[in-house]
N, C-alpha and C. Protein backbone atom coordinates (compact mmCIF):
# COMPACT_ATOMS: atom_id res chain seq x y z
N UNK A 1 11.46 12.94 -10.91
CA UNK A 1 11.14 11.72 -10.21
C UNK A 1 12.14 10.66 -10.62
N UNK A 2 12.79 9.85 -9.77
CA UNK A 2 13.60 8.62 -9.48
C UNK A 2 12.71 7.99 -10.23
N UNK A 3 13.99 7.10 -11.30
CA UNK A 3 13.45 5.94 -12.59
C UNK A 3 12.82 4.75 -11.35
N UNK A 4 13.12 4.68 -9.96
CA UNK A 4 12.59 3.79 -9.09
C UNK A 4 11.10 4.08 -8.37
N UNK A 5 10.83 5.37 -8.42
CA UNK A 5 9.90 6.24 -7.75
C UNK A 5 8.83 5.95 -8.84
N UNK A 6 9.22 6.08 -10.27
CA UNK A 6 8.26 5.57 -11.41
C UNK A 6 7.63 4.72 -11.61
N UNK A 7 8.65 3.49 -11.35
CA UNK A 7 8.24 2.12 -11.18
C UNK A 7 7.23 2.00 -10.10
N UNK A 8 7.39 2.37 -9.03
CA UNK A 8 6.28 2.42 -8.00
C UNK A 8 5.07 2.50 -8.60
N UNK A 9 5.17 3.74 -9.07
CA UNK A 9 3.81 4.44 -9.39
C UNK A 9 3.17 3.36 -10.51
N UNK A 10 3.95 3.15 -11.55
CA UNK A 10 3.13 2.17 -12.48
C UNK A 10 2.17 0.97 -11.41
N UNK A 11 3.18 0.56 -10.56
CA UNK A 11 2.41 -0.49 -9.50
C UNK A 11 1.75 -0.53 -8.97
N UNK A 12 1.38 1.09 -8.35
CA UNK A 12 0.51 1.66 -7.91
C UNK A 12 -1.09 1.40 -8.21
N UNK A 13 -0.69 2.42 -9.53
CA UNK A 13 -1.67 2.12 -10.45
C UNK A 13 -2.81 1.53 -10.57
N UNK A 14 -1.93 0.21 -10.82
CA UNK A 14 -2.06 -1.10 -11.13
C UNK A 14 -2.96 -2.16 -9.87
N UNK A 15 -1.84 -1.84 -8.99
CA UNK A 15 -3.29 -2.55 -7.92
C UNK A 15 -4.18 -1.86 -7.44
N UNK A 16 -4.10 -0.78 -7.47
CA UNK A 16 -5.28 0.19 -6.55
C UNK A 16 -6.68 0.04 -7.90
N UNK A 17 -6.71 -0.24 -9.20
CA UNK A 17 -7.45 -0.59 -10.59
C UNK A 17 -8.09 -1.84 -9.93
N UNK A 18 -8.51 -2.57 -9.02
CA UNK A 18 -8.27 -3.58 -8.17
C UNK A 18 -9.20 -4.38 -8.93
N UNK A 19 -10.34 -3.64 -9.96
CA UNK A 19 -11.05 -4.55 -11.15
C UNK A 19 -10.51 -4.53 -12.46
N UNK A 20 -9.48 -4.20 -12.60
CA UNK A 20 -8.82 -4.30 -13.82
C UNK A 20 -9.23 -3.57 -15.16
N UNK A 21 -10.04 -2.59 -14.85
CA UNK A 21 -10.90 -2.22 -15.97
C UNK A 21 -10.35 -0.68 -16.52
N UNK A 22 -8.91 -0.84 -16.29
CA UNK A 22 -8.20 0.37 -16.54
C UNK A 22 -7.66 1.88 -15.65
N UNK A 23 -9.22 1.71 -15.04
CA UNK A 23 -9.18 3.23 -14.57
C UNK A 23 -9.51 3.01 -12.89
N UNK A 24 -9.15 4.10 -12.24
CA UNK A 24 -9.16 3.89 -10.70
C UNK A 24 -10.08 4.69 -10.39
N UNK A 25 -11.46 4.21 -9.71
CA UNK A 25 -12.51 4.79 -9.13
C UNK A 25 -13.19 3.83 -7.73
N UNK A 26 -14.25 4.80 -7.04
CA UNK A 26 -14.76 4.13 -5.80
C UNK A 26 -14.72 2.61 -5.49
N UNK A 27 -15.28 2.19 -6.88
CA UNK A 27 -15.49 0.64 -6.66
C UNK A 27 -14.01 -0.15 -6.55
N UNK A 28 -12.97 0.34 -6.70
CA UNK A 28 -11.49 -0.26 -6.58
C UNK A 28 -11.68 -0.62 -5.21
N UNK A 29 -11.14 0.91 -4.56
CA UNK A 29 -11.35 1.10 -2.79
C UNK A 29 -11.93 0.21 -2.42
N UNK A 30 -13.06 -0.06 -2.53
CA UNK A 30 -14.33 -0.85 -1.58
C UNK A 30 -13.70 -2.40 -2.13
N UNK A 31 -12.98 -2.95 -2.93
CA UNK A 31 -12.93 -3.81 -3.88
C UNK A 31 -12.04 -4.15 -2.84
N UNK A 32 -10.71 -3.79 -2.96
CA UNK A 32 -9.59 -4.26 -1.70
C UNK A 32 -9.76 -3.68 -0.52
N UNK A 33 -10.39 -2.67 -0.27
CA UNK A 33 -10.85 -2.87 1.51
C UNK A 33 -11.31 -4.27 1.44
N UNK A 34 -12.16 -4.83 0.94
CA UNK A 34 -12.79 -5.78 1.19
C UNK A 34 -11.80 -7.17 1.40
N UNK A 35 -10.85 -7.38 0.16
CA UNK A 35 -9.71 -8.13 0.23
C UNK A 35 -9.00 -7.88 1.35
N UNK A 36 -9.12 -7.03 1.69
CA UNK A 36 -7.73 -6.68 2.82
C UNK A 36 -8.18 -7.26 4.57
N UNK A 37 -9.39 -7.37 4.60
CA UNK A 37 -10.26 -7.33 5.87
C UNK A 37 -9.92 -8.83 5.93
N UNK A 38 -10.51 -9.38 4.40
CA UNK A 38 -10.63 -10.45 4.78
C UNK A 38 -9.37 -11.09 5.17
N UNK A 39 -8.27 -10.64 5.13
CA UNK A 39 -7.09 -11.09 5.33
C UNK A 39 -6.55 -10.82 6.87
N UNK A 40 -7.62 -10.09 7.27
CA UNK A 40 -7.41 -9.68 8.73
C UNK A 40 -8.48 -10.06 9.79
N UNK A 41 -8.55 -11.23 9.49
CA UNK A 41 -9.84 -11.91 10.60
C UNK A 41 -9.12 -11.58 12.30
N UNK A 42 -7.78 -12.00 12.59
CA UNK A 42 -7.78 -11.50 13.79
C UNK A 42 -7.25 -10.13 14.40
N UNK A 43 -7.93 -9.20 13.40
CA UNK A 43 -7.51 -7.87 14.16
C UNK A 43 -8.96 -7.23 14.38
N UNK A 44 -8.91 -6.91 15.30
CA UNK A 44 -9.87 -6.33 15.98
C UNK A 44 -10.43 -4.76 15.63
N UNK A 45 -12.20 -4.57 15.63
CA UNK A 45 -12.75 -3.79 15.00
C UNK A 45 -12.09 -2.41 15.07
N UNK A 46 -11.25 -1.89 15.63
CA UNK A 46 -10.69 -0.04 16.00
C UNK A 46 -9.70 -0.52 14.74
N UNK A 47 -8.95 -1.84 14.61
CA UNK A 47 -8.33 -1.62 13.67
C UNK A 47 -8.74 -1.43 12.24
N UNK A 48 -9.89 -2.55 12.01
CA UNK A 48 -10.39 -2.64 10.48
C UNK A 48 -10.93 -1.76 10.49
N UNK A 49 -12.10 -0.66 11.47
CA UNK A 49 -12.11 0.87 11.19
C UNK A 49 -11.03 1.65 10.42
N UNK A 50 -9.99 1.20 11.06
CA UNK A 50 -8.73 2.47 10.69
C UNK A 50 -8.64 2.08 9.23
N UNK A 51 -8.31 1.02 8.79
CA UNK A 51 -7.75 0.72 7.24
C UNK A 51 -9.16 1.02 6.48
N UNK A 52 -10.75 0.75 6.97
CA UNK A 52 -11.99 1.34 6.22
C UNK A 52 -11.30 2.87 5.88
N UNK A 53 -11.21 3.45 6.94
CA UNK A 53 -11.01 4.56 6.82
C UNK A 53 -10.13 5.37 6.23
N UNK A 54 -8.67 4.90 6.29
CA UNK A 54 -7.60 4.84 5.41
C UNK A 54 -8.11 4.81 3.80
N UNK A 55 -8.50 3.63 3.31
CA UNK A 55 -8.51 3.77 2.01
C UNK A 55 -9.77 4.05 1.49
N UNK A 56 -10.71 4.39 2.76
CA UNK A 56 -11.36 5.43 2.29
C UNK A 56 -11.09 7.15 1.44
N UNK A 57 -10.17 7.64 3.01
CA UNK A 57 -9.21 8.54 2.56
C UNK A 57 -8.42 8.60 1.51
N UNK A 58 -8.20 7.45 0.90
CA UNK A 58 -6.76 7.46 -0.46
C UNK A 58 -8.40 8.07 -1.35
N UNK A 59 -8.81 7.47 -1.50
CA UNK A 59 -9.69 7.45 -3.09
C UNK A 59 -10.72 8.70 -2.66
N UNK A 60 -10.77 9.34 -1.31
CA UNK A 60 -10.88 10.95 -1.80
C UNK A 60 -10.12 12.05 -2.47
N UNK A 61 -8.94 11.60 -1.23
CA UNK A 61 -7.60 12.13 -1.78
C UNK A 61 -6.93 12.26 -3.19
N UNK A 62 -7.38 11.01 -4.08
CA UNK A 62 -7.27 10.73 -5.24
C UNK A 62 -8.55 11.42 -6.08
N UNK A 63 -9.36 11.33 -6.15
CA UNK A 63 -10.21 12.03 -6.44
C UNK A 63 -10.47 13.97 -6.73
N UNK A 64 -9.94 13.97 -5.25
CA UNK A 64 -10.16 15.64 -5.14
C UNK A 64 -9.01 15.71 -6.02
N UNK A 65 -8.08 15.23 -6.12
CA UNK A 65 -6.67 15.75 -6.82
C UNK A 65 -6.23 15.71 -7.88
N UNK A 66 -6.67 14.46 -8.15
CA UNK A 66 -6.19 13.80 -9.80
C UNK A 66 -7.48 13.55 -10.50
N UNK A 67 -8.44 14.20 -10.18
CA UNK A 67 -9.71 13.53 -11.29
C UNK A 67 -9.95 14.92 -12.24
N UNK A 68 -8.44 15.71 -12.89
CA UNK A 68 -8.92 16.53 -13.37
C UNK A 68 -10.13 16.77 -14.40
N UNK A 69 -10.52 16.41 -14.81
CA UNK A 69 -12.39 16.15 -15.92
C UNK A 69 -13.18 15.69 -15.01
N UNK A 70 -13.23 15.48 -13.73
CA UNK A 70 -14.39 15.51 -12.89
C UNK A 70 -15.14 13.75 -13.67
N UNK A 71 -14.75 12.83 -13.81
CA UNK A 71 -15.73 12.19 -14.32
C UNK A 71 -15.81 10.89 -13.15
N UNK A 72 -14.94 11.21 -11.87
CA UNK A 72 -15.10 10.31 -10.95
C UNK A 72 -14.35 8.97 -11.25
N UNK A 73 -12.93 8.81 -12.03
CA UNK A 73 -12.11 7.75 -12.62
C UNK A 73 -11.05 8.85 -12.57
N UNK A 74 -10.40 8.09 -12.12
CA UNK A 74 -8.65 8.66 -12.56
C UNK A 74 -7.81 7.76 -13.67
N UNK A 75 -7.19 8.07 -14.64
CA UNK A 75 -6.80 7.46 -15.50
C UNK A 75 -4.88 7.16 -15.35
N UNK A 76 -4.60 6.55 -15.72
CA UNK A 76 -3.08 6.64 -15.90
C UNK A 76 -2.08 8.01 -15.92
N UNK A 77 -2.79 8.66 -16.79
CA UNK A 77 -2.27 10.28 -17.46
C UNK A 77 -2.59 11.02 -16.04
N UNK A 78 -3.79 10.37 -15.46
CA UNK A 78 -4.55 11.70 -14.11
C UNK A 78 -3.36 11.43 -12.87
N UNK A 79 -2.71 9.88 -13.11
CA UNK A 79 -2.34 9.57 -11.76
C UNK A 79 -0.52 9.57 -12.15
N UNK A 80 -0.08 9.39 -12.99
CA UNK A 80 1.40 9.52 -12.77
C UNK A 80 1.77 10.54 -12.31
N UNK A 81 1.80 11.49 -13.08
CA UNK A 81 2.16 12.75 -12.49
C UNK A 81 2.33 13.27 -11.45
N UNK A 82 1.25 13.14 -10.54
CA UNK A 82 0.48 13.86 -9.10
C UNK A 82 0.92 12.80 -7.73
N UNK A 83 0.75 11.88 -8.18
CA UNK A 83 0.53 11.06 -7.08
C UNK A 83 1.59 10.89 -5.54
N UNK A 84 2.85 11.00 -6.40
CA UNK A 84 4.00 10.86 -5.25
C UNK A 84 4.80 12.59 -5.03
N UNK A 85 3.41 13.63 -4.47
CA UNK A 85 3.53 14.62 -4.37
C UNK A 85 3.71 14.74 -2.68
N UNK A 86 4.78 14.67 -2.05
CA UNK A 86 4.11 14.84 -0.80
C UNK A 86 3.37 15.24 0.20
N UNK A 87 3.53 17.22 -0.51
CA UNK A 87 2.13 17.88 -0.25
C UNK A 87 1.15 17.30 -0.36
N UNK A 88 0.63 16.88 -1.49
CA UNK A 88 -0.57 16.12 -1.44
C UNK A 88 -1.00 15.14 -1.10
N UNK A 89 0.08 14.60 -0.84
CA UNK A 89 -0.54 12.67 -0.32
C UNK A 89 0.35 12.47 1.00
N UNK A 90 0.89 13.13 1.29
CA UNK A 90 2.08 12.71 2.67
C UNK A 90 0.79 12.42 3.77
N UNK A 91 -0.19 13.02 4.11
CA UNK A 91 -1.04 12.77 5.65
C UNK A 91 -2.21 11.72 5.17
N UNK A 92 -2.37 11.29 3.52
CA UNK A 92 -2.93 10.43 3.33
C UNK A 92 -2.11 8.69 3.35
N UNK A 93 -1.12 9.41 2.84
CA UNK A 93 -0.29 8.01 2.69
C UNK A 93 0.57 7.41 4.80
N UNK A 94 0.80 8.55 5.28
CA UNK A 94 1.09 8.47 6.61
C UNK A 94 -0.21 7.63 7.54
N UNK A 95 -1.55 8.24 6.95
CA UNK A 95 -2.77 7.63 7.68
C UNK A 95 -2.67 5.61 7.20
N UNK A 96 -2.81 5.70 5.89
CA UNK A 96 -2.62 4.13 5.50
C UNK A 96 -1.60 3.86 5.93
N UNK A 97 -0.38 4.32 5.79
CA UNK A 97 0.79 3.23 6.83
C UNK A 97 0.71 2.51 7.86
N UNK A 98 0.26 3.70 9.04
CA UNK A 98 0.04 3.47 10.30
C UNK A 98 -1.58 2.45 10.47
N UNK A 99 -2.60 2.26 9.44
CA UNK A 99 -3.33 1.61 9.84
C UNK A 99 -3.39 0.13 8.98
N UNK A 100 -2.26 0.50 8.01
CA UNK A 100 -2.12 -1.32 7.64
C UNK A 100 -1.11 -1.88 8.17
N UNK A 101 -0.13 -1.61 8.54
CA UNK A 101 1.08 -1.98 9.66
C UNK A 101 0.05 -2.21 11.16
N UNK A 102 -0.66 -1.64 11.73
CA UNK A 102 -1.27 -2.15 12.85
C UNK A 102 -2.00 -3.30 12.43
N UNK A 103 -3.33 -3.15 11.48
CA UNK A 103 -3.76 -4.56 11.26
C UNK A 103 -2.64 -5.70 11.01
N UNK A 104 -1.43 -5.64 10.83
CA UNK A 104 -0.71 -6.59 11.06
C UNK A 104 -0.48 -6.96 12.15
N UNK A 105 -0.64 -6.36 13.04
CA UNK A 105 0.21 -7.01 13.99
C UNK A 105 -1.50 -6.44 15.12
N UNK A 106 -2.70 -8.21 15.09
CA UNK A 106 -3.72 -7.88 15.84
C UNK A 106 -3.65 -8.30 17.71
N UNK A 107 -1.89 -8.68 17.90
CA UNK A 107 -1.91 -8.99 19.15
C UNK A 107 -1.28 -7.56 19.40
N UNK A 108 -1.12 -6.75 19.27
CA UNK A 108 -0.71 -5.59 19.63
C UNK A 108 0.85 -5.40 20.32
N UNK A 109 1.75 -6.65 20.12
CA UNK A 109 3.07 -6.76 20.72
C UNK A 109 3.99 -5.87 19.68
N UNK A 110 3.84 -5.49 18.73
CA UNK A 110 4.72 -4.48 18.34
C UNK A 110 5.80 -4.70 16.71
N UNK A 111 4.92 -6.25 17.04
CA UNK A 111 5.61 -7.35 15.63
C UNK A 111 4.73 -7.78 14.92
N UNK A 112 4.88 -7.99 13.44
CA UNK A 112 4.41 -8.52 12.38
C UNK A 112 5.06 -9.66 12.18
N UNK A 113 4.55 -11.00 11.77
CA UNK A 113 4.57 -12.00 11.61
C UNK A 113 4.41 -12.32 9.60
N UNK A 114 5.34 -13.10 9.81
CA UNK A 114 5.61 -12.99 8.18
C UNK A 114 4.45 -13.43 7.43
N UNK A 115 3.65 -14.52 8.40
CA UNK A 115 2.57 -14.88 7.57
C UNK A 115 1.41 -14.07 6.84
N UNK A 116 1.57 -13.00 7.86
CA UNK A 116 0.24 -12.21 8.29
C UNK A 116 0.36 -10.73 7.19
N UNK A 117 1.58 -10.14 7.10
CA UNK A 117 2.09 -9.74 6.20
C UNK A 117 1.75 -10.07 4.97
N UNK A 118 2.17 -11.39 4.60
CA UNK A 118 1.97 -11.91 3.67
C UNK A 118 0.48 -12.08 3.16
N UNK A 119 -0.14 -12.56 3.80
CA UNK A 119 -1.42 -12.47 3.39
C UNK A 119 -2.21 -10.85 3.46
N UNK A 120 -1.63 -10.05 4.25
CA UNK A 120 -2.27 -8.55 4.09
C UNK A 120 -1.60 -8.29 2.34
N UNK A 121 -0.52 -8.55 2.21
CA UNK A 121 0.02 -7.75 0.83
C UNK A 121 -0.60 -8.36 -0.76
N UNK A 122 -0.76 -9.52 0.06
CA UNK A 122 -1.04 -10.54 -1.34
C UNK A 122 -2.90 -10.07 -1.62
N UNK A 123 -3.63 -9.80 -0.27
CA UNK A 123 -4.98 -8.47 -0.59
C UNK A 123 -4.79 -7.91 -1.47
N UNK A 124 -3.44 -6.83 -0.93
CA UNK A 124 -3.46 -5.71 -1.91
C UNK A 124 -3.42 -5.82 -3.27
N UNK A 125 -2.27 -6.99 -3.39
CA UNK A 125 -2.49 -7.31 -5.02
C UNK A 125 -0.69 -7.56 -5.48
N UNK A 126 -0.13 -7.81 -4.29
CA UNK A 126 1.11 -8.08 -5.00
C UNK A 126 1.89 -9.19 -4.97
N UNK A 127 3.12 -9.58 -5.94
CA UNK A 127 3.58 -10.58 -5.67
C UNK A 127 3.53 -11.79 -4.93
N UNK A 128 4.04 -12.69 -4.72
CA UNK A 128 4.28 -13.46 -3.20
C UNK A 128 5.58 -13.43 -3.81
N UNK A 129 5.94 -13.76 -4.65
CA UNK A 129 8.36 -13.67 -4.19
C UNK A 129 8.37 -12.04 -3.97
N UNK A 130 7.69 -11.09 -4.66
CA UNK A 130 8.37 -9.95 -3.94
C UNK A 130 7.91 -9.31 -2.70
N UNK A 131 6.91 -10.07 -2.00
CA UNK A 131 6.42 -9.71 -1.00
C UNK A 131 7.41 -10.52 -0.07
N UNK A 132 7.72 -11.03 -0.31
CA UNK A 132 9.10 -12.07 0.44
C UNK A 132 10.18 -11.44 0.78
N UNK A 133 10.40 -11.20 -0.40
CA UNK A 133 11.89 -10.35 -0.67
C UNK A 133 11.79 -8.46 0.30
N UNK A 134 10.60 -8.17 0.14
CA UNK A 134 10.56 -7.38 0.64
C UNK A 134 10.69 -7.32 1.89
N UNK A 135 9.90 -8.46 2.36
CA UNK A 135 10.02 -8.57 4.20
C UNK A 135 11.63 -8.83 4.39
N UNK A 136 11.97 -9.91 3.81
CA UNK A 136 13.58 -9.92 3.98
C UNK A 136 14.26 -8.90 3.87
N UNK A 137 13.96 -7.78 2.86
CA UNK A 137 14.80 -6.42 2.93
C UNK A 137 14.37 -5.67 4.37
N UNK A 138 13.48 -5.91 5.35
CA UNK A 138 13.20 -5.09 6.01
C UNK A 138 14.23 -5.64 7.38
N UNK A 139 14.53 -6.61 6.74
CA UNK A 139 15.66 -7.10 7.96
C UNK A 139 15.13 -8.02 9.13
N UNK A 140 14.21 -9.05 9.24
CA UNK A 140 13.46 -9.70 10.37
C UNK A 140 13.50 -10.50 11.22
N UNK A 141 13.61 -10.20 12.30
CA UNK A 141 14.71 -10.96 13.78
C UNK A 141 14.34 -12.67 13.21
N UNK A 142 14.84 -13.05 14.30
CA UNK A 142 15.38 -14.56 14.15
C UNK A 142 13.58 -15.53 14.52
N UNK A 143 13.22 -14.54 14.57
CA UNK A 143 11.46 -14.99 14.81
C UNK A 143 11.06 -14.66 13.65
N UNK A 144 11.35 -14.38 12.61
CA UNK A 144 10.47 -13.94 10.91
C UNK A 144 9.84 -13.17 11.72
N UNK A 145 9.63 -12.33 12.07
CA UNK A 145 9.06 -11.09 12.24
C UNK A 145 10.27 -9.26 12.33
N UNK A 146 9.06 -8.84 11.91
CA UNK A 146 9.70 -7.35 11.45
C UNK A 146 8.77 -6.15 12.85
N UNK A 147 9.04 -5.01 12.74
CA UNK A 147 8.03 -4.61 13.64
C UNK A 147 7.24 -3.60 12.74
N UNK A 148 6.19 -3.25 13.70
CA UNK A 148 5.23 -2.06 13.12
C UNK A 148 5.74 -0.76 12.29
N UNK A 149 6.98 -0.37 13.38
CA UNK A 149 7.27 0.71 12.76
C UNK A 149 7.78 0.61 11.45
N UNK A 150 9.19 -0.36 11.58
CA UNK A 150 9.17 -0.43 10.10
C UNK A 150 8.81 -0.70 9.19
N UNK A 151 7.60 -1.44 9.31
CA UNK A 151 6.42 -1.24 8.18
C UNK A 151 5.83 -0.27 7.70
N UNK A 152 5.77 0.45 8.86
CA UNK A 152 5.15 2.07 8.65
C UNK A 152 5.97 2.88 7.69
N UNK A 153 7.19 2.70 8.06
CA UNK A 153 8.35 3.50 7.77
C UNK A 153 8.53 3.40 6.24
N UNK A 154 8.40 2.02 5.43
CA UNK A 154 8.62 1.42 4.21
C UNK A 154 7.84 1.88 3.83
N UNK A 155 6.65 1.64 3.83
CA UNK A 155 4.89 2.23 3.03
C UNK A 155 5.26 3.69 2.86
N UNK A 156 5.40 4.61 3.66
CA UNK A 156 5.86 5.94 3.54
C UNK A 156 6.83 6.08 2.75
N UNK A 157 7.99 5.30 2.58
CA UNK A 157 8.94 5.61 1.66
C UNK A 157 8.88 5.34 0.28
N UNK A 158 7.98 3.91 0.14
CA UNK A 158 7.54 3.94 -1.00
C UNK A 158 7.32 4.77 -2.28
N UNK A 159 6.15 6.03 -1.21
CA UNK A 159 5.52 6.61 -2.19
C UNK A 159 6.42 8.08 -2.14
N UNK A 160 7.61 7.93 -1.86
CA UNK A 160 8.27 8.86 -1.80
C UNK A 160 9.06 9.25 -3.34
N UNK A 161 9.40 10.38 -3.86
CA UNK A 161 9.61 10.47 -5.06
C UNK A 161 11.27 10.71 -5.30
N UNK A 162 11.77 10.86 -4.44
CA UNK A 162 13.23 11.35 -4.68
C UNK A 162 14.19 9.85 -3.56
N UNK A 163 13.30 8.56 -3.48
CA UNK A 163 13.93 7.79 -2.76
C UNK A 163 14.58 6.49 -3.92
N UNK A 164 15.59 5.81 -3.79
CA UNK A 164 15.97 4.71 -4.44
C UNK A 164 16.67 3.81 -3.65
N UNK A 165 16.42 2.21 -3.94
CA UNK A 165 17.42 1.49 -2.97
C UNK A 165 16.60 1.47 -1.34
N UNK A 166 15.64 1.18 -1.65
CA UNK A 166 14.38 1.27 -0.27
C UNK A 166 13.98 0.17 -0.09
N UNK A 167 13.73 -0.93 0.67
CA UNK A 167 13.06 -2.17 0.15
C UNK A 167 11.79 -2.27 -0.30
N UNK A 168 11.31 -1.16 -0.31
CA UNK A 168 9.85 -0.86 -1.56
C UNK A 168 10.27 -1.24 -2.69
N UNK A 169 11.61 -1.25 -3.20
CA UNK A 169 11.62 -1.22 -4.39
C UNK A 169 11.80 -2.65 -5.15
N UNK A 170 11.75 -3.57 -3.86
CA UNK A 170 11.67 -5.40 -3.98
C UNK A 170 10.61 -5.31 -4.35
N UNK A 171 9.04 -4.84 -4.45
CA UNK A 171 8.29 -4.69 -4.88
C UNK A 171 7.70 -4.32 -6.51
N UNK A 172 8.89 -3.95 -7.00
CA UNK A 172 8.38 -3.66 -8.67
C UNK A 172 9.31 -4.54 -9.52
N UNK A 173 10.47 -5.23 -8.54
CA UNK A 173 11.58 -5.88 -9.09
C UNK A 173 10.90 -7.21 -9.76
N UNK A 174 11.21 -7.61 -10.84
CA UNK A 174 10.93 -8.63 -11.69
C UNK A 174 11.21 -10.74 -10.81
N UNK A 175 10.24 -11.02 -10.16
CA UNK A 175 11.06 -12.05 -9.39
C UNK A 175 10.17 -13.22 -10.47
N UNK A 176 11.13 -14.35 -10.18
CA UNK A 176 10.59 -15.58 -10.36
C UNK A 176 9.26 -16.06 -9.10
N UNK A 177 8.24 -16.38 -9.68
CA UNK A 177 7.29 -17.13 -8.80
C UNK A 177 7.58 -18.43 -7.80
């Protein structure tokens, strides 16, 4: 695994723990679904289904895979390793792309709006300069907006293990506030 692919994963980690209490279990999921919705007042119910459902899917996915001791927590040790497997997570991590890139964009024109972005990522739990920096790496027409796909496209690469030099990786980079 890419010394950049690592860094991910620590980040990973880290926000998906979404109560801070070390370890990643059910109550995370439900913890930032909840953050994330609320950040999506104008997207409409087929969408906030999809992202329920999405990170519903991660924290089975996580579960069935990495909870080797069965105790329903995945720990640090359970989740580095495994996580940026693509066998294992490629149709989970493909499902969340495609349904947090749509809740961005709840007029359905095909664009994300920097604001909106911004407040979906800052849910999840990250930055605001590298959530910045990131949209700027994605390259965003002369309207601050980026489109769906390449949102889709980034989230997927993210959790990719043999990728470096991605604008995912504005994401673990050390910024000033």
């Amino acid at each position: 695994m890419r010394t950049e692919a690592a860094q991910r994963v620590e980040l990973v980690f880290s926000l998906f723990d979404a109560n801070g209490n070390g370890v990643i279990d059910s109550d995370d999921f439900d913890l930032m679904t909840g953050r994330v919705l609320e950040a999506a007042v104008a997207s409409d119910d087929g969408a906030k289904a999809a992202i329920r459902a999405a990170f519903r899917r991660w924290w089975t996915t996580l579960a069935t895979e990495l909870d080797a001791n069965g105790d329903g927590v995945i720990t640090l040790d359970e989740f580095r390793p495994f996580v940026l497997d693509p066998e294992r997570f490629g149709p989970t991590i493909t499902e969340f792309a495609d349904a947090l890139a749509a809740l961005g964009d709840p007029d359905r024109d095909g664009l994300i709006e920097r604001p909106l972005f911004e407040s979906l990522m800052t849910a999840i739990g990250f930055e605001k300069a590298n959530i910045h920096a990131l949209f700027d790496a994605f390259g965003p027409d002369a309207e601050d907006r980026i489109t769906v796909a390449t949102w889709a496209a980034g989230i997927e690469d993210y959790y990719a293990p043999d990728l470096a030099g991605i604008p995912g990786d504005q994401l673990v980079a050390v910024r000033a506030v």
